[in-house]
C-alpha atoms as a PDB file:
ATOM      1  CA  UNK A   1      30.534 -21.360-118.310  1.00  0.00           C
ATOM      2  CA  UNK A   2      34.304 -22.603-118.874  1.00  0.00           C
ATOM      3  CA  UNK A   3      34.781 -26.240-119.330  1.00  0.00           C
ATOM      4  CA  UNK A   4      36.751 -27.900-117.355  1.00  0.00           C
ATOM      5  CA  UNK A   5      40.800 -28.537-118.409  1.00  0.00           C
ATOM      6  CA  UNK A   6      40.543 -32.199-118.137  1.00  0.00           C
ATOM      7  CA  UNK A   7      37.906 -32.741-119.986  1.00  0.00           C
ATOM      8  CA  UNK A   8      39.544 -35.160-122.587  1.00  0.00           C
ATOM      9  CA  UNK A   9      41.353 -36.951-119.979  1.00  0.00           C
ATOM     10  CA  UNK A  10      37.912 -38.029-118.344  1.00  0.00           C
ATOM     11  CA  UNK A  11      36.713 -39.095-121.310  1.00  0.00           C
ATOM     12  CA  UNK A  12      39.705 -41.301-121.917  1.00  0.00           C
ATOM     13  CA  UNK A  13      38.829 -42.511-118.365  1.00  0.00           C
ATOM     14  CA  UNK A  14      35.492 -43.349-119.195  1.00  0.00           C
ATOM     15  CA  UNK A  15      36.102 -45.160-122.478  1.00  0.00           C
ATOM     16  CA  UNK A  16      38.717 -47.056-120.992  1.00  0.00           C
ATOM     17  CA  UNK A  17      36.547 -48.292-118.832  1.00  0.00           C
ATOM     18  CA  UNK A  18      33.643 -49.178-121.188  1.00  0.00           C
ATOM     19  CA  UNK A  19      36.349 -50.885-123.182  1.00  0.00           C
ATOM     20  CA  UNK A  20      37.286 -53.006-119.983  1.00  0.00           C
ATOM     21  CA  UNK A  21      33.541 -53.823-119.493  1.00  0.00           C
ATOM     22  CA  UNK A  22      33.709 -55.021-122.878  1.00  0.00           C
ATOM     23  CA  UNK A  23      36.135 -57.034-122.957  1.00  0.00           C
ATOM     24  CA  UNK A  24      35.212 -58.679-119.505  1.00  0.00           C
ATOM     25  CA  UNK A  25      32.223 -59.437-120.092  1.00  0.00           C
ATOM     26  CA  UNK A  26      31.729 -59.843-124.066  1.00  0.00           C
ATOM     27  CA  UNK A  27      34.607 -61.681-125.504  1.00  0.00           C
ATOM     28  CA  UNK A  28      36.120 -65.024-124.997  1.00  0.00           C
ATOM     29  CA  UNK A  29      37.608 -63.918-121.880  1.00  0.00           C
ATOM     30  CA  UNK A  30      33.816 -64.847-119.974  1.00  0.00           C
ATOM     31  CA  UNK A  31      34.556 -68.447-120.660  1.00  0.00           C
ATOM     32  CA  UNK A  32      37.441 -68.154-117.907  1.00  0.00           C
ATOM     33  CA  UNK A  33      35.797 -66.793-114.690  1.00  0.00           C
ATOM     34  CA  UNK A  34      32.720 -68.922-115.664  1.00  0.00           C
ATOM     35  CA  UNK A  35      34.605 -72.271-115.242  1.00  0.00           C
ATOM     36  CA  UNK A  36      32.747 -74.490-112.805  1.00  0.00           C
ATOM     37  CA  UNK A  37      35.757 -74.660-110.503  1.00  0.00           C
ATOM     38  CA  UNK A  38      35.683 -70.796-109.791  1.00  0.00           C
ATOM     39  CA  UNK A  39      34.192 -69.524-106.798  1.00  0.00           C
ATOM     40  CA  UNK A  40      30.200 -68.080-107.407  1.00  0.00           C
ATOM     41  CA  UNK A  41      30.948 -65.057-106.187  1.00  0.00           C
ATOM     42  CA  UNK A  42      33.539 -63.924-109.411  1.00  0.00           C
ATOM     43  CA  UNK A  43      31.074 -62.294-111.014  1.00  0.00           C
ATOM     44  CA  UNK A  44      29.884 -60.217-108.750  1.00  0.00           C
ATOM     45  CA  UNK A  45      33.298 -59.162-108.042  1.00  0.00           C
ATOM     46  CA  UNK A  46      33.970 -58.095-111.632  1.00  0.00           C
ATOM     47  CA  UNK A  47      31.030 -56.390-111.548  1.00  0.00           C
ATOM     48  CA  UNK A  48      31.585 -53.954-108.310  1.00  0.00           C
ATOM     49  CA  UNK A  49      35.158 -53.535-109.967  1.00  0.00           C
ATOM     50  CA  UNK A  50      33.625 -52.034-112.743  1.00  0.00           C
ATOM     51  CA  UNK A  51      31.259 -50.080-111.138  1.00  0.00           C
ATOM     52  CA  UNK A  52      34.555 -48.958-108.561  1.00  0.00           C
ATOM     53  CA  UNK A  53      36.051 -47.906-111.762  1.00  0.00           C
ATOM     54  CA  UNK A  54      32.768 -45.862-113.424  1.00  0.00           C
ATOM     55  CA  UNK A  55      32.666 -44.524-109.390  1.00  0.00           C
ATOM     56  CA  UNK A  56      36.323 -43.661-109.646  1.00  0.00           C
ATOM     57  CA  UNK A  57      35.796 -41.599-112.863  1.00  0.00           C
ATOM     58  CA  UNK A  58      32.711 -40.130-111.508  1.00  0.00           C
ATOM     59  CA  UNK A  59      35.067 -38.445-108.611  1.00  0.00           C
ATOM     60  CA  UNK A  60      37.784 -37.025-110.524  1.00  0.00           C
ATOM     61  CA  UNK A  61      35.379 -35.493-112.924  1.00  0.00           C
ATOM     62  CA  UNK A  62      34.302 -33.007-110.312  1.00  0.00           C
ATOM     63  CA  UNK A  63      30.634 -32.291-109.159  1.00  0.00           C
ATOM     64  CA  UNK A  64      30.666 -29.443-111.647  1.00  0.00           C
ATOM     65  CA  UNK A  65      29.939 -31.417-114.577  1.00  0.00           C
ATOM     66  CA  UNK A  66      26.945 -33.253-113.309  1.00  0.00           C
END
């Protein structure tokens, strides 16, 4: 089997994304979508955006690699 010619881009894609996850929900940055004034739905929000992103990756990857 031939692997696939973007394989190093994907995996760019896919720590990129960890690294977002990270940061979102690990460091400092928490403190400012946890305010009491934001609405209680934020973090559900960041969440689906990060599982949009893992989706997005998932997609351009192919259904070849699974």
């Amino acid at each position: 089997m031939r692997p696939g010619a973007d394989n190093g881009k994907t995996l760019n894609l896919v720590v990129v994304t960890f690294i977002v996850a990270v940061f979102v929900f690990a460091s400092p940055f928490h403190l400012l979508w946890m305010t009491p004034k934001t609405p209680w739905y934020l973090p559900y929000l960041i969440w689906l955006g990060v599982i949009v992103m893992t989706g997005i990756v998932q997609y351009w990857r192919g259904r070849n690699e699974l």
